[in-house]
PDB file of N, CA and C in Angstrom:
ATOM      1  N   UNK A   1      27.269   2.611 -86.430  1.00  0.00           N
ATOM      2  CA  UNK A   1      27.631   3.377 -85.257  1.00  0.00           C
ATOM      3  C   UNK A   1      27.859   4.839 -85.621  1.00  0.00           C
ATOM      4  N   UNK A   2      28.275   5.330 -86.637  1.00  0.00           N
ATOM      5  CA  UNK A   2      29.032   6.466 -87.075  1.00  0.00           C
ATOM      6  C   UNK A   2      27.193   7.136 -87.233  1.00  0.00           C
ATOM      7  N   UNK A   3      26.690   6.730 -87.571  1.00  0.00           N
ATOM      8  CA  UNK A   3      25.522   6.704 -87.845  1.00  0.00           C
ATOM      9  C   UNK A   3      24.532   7.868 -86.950  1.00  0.00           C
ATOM     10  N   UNK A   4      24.689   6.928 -85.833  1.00  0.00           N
ATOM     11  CA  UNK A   4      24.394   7.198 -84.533  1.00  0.00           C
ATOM     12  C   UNK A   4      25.083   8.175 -83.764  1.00  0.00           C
ATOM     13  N   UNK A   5      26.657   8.205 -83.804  1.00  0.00           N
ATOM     14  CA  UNK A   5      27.349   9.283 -83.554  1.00  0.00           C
ATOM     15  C   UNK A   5      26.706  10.810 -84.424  1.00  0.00           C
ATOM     16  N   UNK A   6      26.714  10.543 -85.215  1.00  0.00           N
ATOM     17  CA  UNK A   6      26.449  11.457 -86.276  1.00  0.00           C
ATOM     18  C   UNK A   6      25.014  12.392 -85.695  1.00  0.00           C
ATOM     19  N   UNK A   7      23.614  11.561 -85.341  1.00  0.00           N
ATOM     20  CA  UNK A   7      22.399  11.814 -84.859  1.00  0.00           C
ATOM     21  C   UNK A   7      22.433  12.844 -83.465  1.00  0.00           C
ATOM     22  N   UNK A   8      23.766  11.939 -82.981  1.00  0.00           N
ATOM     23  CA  UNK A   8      23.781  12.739 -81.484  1.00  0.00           C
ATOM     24  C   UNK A   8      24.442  14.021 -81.608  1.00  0.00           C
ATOM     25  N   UNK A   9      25.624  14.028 -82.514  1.00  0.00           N
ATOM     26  CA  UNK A   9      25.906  15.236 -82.999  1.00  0.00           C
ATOM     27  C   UNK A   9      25.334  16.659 -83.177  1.00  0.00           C
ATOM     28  N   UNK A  10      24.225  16.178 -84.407  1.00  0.00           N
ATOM     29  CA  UNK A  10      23.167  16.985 -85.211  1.00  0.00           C
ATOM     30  C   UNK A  10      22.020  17.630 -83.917  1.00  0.00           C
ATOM     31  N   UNK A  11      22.298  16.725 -82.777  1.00  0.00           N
ATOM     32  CA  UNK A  11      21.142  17.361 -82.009  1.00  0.00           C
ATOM     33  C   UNK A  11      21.174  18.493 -81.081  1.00  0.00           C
ATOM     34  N   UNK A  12      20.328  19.508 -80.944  1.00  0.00           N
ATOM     35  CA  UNK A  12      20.630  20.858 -80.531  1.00  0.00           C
ATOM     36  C   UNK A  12      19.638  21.172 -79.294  1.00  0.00           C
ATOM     37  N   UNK A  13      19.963  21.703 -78.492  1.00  0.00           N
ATOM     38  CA  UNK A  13      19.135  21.678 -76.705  1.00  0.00           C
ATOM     39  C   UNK A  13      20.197  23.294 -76.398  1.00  0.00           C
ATOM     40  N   UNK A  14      19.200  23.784 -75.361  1.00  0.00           N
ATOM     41  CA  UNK A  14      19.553  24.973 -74.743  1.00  0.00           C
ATOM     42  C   UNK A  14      20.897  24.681 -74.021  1.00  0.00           C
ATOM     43  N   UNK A  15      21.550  25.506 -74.166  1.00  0.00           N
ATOM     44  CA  UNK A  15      23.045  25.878 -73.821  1.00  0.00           C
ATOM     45  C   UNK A  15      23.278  25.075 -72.712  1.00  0.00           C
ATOM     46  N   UNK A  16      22.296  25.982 -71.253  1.00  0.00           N
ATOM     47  CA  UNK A  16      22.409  25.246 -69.799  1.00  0.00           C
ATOM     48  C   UNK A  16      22.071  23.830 -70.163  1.00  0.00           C
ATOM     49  N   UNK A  17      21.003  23.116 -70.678  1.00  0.00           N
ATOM     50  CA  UNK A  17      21.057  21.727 -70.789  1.00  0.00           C
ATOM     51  C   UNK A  17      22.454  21.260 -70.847  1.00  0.00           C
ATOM     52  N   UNK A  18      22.623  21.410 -71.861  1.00  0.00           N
ATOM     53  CA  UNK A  18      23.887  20.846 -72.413  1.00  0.00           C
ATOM     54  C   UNK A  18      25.200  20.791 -71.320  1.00  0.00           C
ATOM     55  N   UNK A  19      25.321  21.715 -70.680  1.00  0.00           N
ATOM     56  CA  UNK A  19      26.264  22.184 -69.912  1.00  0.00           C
ATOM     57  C   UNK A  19      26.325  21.041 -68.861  1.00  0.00           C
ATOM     58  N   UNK A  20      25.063  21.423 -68.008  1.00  0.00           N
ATOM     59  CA  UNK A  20      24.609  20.483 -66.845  1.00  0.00           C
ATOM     60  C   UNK A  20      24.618  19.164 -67.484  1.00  0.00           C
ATOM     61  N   UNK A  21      24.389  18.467 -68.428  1.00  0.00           N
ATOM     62  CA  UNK A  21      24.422  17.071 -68.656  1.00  0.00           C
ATOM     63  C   UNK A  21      25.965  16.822 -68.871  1.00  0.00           C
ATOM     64  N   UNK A  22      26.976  17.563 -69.516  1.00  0.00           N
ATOM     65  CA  UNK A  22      28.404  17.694 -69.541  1.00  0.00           C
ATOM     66  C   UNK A  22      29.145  17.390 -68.160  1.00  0.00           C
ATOM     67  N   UNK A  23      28.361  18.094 -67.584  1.00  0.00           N
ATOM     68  CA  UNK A  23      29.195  18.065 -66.038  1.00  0.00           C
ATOM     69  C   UNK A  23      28.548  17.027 -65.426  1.00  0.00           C
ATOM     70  N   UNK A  24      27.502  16.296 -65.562  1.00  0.00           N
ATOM     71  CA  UNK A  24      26.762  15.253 -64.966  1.00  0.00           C
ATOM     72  C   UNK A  24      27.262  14.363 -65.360  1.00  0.00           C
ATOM     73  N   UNK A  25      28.047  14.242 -66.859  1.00  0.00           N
ATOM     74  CA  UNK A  25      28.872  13.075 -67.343  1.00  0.00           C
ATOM     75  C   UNK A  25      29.810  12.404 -66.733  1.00  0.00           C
ATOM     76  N   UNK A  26      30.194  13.312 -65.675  1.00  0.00           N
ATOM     77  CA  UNK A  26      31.441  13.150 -64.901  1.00  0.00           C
ATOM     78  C   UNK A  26      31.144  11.678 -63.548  1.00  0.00           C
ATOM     79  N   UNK A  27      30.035  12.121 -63.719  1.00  0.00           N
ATOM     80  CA  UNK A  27      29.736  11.258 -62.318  1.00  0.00           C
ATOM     81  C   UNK A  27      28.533   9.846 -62.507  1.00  0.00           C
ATOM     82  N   UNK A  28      28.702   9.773 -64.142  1.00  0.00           N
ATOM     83  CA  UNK A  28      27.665   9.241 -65.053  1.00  0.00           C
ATOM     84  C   UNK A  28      28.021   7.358 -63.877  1.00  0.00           C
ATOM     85  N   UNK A  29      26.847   6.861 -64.072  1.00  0.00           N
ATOM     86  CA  UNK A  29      27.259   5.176 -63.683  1.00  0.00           C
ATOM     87  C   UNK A  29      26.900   4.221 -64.418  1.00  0.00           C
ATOM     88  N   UNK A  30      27.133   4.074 -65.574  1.00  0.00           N
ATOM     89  CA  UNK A  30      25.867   2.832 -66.469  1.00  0.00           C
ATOM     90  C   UNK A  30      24.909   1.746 -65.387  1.00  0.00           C
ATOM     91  N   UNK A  31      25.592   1.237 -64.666  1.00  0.00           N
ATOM     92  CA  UNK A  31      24.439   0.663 -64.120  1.00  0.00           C
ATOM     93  C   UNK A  31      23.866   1.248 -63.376  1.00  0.00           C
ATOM     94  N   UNK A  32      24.046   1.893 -62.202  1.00  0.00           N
ATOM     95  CA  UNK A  32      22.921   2.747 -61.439  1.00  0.00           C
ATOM     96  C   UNK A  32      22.065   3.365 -62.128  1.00  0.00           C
ATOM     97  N   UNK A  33      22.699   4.467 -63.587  1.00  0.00           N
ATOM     98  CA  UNK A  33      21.657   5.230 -64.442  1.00  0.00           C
ATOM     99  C   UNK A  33      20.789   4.846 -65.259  1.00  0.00           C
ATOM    100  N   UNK A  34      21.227   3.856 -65.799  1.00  0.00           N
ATOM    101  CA  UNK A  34      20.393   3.023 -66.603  1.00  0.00           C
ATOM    102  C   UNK A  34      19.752   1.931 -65.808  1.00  0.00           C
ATOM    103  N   UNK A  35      19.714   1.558 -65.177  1.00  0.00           N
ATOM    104  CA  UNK A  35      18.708   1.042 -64.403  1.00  0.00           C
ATOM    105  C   UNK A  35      17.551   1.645 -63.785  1.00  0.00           C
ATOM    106  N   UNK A  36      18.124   2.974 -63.396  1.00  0.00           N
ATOM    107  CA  UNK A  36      17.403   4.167 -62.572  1.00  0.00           C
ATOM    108  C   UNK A  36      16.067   4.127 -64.386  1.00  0.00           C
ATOM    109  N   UNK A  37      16.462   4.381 -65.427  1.00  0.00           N
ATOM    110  CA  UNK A  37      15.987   5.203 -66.482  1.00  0.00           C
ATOM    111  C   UNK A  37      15.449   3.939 -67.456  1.00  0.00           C
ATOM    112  N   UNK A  38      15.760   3.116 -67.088  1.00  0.00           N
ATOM    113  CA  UNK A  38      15.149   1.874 -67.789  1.00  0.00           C
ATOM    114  C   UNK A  38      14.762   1.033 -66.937  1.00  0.00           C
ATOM    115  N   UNK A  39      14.696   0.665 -66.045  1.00  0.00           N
ATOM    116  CA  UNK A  39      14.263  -0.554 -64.703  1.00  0.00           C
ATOM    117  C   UNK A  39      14.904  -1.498 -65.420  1.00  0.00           C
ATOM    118  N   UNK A  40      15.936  -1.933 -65.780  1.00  0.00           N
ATOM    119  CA  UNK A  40      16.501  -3.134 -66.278  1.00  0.00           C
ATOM    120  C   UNK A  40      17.231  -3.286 -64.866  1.00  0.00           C
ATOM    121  N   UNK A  41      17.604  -4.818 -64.746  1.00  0.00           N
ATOM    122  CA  UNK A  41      18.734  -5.133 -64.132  1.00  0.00           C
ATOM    123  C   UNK A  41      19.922  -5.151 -64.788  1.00  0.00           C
ATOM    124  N   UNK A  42      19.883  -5.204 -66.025  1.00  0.00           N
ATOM    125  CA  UNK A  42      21.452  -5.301 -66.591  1.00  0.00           C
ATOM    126  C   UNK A  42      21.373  -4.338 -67.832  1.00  0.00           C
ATOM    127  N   UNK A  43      21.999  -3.091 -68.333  1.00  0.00           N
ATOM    128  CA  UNK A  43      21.730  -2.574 -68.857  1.00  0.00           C
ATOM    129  C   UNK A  43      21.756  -2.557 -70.083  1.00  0.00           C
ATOM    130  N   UNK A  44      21.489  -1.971 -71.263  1.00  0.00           N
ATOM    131  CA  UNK A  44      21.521  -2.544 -72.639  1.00  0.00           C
ATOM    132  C   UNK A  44      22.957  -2.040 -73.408  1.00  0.00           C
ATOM    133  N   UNK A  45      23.355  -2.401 -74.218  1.00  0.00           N
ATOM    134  CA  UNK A  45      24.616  -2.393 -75.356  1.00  0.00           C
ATOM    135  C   UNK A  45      24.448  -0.701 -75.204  1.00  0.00           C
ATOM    136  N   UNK A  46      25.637  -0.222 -75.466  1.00  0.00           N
ATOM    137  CA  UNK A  46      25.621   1.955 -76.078  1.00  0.00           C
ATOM    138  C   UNK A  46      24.748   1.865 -77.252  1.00  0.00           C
ATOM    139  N   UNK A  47      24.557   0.982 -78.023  1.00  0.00           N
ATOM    140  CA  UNK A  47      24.002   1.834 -79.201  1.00  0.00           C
ATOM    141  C   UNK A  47      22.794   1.897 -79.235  1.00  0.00           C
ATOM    142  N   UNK A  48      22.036   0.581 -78.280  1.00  0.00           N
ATOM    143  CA  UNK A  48      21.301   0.435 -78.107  1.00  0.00           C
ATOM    144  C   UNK A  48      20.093   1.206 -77.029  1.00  0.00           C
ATOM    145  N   UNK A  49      20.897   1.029 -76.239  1.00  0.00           N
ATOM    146  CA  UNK A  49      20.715   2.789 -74.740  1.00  0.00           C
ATOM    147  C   UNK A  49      20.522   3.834 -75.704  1.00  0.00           C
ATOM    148  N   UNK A  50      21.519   4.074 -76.040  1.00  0.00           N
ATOM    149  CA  UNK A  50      21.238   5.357 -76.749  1.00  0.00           C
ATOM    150  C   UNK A  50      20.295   5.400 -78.223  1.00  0.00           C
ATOM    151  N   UNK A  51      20.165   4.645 -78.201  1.00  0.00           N
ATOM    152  CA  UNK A  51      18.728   5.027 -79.276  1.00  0.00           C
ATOM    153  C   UNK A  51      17.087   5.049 -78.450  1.00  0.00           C
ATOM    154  N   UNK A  52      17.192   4.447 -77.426  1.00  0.00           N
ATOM    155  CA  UNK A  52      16.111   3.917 -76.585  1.00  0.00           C
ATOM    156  C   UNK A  52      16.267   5.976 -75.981  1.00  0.00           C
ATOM    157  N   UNK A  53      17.729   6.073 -75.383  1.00  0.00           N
ATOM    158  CA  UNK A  53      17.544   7.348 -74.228  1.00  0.00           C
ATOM    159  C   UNK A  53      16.991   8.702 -75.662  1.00  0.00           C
ATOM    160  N   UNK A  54      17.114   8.478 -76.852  1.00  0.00           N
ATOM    161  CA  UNK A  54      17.130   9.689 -78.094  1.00  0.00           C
ATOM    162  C   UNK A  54      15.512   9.745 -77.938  1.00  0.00           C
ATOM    163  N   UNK A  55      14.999   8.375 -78.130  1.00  0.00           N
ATOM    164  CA  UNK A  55      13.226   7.610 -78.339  1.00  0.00           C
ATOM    165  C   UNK A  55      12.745   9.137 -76.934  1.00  0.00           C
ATOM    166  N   UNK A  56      13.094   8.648 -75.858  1.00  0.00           N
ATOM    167  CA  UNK A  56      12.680   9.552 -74.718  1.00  0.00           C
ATOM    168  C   UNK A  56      13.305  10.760 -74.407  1.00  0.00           C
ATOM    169  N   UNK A  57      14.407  10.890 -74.947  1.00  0.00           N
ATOM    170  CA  UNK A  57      14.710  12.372 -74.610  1.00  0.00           C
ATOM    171  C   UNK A  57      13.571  13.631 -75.655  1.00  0.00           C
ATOM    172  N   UNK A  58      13.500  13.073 -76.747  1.00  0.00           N
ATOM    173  CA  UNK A  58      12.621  13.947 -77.998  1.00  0.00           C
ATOM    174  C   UNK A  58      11.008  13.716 -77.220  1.00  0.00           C
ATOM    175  N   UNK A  59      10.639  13.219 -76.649  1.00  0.00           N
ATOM    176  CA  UNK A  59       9.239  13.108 -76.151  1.00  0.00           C
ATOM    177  C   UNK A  59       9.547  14.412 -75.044  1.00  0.00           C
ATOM    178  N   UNK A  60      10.244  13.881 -74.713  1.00  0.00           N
ATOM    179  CA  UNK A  60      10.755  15.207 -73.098  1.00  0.00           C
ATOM    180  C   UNK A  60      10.984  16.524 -73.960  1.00  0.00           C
ATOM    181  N   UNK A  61      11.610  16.554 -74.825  1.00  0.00           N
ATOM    182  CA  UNK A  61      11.983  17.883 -75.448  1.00  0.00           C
ATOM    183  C   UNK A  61      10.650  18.802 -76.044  1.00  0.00           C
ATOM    184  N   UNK A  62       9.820  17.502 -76.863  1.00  0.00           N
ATOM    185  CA  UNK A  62       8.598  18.212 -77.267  1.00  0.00           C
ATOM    186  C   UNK A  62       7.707  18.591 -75.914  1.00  0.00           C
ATOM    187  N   UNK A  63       7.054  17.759 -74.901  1.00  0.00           N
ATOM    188  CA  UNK A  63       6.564  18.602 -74.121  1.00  0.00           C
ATOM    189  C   UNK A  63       7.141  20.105 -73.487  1.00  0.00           C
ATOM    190  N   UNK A  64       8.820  20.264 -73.406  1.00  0.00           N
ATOM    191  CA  UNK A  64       9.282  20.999 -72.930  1.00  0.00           C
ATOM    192  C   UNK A  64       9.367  22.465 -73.952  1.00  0.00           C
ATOM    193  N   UNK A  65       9.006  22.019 -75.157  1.00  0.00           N
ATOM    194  CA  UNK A  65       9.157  23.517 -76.389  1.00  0.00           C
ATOM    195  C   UNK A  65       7.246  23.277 -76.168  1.00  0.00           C
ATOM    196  N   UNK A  66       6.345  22.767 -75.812  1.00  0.00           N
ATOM    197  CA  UNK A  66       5.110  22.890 -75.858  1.00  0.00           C
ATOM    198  C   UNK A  66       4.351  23.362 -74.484  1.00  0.00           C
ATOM    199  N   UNK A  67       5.037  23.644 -73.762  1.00  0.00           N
ATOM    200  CA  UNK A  67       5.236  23.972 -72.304  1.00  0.00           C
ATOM    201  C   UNK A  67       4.033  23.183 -71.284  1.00  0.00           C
ATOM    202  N   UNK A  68       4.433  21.463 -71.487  1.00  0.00           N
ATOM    203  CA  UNK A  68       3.565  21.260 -70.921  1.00  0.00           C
ATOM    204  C   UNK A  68       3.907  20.848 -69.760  1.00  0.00           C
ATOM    205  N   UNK A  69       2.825  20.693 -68.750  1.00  0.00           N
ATOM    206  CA  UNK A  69       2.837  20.800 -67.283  1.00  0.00           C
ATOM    207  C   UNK A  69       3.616  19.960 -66.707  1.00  0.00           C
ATOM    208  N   UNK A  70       3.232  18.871 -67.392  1.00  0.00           N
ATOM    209  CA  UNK A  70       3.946  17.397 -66.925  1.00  0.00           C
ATOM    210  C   UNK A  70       5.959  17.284 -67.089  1.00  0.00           C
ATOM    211  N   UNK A  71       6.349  18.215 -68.018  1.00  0.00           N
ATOM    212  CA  UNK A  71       7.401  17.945 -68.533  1.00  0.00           C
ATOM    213  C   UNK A  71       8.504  18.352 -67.167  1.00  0.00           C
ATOM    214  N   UNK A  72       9.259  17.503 -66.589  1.00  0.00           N
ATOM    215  CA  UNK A  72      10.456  17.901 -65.387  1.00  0.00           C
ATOM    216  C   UNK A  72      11.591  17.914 -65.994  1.00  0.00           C
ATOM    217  N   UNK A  73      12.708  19.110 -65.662  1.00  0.00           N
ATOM    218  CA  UNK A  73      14.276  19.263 -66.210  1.00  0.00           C
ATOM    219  C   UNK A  73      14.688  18.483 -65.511  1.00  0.00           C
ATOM    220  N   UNK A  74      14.478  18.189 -64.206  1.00  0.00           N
ATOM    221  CA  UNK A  74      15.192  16.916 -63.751  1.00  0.00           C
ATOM    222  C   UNK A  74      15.562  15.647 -64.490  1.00  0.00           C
ATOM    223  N   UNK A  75      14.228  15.465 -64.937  1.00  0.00           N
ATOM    224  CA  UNK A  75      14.070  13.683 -65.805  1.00  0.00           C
ATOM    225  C   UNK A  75      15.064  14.109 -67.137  1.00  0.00           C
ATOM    226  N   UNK A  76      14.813  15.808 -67.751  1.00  0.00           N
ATOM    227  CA  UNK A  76      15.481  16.038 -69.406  1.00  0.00           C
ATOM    228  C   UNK A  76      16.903  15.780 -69.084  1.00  0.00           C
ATOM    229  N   UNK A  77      17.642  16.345 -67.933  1.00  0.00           N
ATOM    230  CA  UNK A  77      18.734  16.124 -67.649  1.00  0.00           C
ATOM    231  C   UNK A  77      19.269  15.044 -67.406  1.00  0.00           C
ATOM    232  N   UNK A  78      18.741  14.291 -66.609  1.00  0.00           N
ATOM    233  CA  UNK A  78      19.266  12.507 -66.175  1.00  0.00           C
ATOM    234  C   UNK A  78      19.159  12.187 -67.600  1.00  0.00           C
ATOM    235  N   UNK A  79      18.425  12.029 -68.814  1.00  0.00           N
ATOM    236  CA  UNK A  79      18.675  11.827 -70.062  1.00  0.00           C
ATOM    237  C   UNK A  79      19.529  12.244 -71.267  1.00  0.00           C
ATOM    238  N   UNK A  80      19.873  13.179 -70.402  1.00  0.00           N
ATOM    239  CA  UNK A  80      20.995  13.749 -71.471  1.00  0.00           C
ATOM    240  C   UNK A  80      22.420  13.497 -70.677  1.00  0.00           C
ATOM    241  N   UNK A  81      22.179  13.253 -69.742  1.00  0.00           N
ATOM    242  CA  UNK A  81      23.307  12.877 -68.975  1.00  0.00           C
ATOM    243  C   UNK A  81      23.939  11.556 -69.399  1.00  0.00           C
ATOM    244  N   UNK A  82      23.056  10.713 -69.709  1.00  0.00           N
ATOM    245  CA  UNK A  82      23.430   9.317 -70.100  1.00  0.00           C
ATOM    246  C   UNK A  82      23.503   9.186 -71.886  1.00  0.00           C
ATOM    247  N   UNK A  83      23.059  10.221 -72.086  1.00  0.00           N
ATOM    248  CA  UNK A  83      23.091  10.581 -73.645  1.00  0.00           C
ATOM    249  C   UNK A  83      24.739  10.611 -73.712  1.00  0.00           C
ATOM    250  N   UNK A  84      25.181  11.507 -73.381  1.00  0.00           N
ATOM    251  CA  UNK A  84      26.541  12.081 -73.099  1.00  0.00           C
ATOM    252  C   UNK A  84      27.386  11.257 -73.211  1.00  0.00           C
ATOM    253  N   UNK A  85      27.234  10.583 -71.577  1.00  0.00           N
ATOM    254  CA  UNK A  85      28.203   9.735 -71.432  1.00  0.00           C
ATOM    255  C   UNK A  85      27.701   7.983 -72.450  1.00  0.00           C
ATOM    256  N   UNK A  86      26.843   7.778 -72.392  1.00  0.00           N
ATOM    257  CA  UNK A  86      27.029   6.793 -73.587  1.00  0.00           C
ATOM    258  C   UNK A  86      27.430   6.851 -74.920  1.00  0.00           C
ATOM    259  N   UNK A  87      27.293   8.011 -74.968  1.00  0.00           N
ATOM    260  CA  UNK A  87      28.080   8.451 -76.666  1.00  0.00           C
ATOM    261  C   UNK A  87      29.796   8.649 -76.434  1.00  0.00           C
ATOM    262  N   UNK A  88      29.917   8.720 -75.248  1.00  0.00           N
ATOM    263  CA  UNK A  88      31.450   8.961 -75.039  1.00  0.00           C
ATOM    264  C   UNK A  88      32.087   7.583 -74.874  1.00  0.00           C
ATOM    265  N   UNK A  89      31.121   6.970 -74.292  1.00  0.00           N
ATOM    266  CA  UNK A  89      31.013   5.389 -74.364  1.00  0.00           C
ATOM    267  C   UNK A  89      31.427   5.356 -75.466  1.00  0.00           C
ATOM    268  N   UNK A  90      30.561   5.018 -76.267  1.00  0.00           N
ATOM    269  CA  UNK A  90      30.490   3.880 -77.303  1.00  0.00           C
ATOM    270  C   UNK A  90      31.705   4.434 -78.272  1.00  0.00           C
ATOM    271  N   UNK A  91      32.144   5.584 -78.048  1.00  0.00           N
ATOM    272  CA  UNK A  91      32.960   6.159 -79.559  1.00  0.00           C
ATOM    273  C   UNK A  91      34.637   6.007 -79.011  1.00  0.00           C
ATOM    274  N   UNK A  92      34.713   5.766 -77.462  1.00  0.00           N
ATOM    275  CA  UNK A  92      36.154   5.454 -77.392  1.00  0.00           C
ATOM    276  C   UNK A  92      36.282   4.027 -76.611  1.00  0.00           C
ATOM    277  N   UNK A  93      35.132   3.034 -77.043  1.00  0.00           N
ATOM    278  CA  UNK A  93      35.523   1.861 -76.309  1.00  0.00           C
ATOM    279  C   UNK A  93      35.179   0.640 -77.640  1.00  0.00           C
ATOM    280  N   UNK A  94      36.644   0.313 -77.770  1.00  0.00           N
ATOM    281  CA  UNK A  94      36.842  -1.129 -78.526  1.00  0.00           C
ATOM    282  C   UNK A  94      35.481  -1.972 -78.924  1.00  0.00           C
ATOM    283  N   UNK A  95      35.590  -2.846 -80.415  1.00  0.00           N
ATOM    284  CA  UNK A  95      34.507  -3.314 -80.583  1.00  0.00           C
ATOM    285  C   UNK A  95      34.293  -4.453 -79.192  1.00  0.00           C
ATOM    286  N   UNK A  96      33.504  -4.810 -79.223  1.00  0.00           N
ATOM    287  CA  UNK A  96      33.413  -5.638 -77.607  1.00  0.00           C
ATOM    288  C   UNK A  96      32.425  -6.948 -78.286  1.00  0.00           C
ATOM    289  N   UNK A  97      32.633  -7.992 -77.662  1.00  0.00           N
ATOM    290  CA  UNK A  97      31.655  -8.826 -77.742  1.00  0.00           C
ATOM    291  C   UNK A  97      30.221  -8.481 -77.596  1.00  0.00           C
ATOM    292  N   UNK A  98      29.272  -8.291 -78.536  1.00  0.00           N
ATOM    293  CA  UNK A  98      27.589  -7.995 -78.227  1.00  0.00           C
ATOM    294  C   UNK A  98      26.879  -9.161 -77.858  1.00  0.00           C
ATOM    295  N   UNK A  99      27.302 -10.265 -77.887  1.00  0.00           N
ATOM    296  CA  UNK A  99      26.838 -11.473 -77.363  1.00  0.00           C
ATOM    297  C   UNK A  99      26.356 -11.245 -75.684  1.00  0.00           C
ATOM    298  N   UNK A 100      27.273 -10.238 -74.767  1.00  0.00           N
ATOM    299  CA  UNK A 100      26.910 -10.608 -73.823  1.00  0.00           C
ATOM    300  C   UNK A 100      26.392  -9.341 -73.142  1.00  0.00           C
ATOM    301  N   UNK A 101      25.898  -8.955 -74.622  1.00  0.00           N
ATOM    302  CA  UNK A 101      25.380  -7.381 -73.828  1.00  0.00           C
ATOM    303  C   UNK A 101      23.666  -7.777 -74.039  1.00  0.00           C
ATOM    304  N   UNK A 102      22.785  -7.031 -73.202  1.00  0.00           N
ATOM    305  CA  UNK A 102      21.344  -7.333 -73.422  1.00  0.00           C
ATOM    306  C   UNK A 102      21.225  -6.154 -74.463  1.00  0.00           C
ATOM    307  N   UNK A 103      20.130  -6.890 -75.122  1.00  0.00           N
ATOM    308  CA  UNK A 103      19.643  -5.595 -76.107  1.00  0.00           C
ATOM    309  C   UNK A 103      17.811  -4.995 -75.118  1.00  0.00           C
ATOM    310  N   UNK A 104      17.865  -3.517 -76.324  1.00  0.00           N
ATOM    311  CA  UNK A 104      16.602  -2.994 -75.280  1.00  0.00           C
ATOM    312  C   UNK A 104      15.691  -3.329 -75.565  1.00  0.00           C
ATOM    313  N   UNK A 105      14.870  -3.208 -74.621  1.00  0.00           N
ATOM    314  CA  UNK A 105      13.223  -3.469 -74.677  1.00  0.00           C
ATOM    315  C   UNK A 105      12.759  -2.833 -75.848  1.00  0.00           C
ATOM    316  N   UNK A 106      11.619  -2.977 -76.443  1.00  0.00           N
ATOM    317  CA  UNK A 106      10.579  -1.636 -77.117  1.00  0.00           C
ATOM    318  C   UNK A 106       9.880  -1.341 -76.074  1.00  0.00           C
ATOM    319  N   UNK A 107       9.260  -0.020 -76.218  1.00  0.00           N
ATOM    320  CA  UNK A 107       8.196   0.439 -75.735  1.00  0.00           C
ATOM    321  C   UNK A 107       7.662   1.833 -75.787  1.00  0.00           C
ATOM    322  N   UNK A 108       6.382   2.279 -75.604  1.00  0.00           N
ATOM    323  CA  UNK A 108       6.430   3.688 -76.072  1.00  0.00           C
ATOM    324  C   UNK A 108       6.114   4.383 -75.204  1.00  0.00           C
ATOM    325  N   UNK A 109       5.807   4.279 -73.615  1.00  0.00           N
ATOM    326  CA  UNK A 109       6.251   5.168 -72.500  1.00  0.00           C
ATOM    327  C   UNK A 109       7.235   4.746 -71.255  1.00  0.00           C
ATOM    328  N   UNK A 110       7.654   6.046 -70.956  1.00  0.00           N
ATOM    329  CA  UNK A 110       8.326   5.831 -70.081  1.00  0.00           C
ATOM    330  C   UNK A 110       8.660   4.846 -68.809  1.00  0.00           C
ATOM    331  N   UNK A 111       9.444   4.705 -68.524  1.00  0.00           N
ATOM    332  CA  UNK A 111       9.616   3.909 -67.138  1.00  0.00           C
ATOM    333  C   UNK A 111       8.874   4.800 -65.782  1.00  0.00           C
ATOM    334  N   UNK A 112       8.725   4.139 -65.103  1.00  0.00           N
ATOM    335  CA  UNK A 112       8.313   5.002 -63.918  1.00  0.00           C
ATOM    336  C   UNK A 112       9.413   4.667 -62.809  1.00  0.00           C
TER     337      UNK A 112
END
């Protein structure tokens, strides 16, 4: 876990990103967002989300330093939003039973 804390740490995004996903934390929902961002019905474990939301936020980031057409701040933000708050998750909530958490899918594009 420290691991993982550590990754999310090290990672660096434009100021306003950061800001706006901070304040989006506030109103964060694990299940509505992660459902919205994964089509799951039940959403996956923090460490697990958040390695899946890192997988897609760095795809979003590279089109966005490569300025490509396709890339929306909308979608970079809803991902860093849940970045946020799942890291705030996972670092002040008790070890928990993982038995009854789903783990994530693989896959290598996005949800629609």
């Amino acid at each position: 876990m420290q691991d993982l804390l550590s990754r999310l740490k090290n990672l660096h995004r434009p100021r306003l990103l950061v800001r706006t996903a901070r304040i989006g934390a506030s109103s964060y929902s694990r299940d509505r967002d992660l459902r919205r961002i994964f089509g799951y019905a039940k959403p996956p474990r923090s460490a697990a989300a958040i390695l899946r939301l890192l997988d897609y936020e760095h795809e979003l980031n590279q089109q966005r330093l490569g300025g490509d057409a396709g890339y929306t701040i909308t979608r970079h933000v809803e991902l860093l939003i849940a970045l946020v708050a799942e890291a705030e998750y996972l670092a002040t909530s008790p070890r928990r039973d993982i038995s009854q958490e789903t783990p994530v899918q693989t896959g290598n594009s996005f949800p629609n």
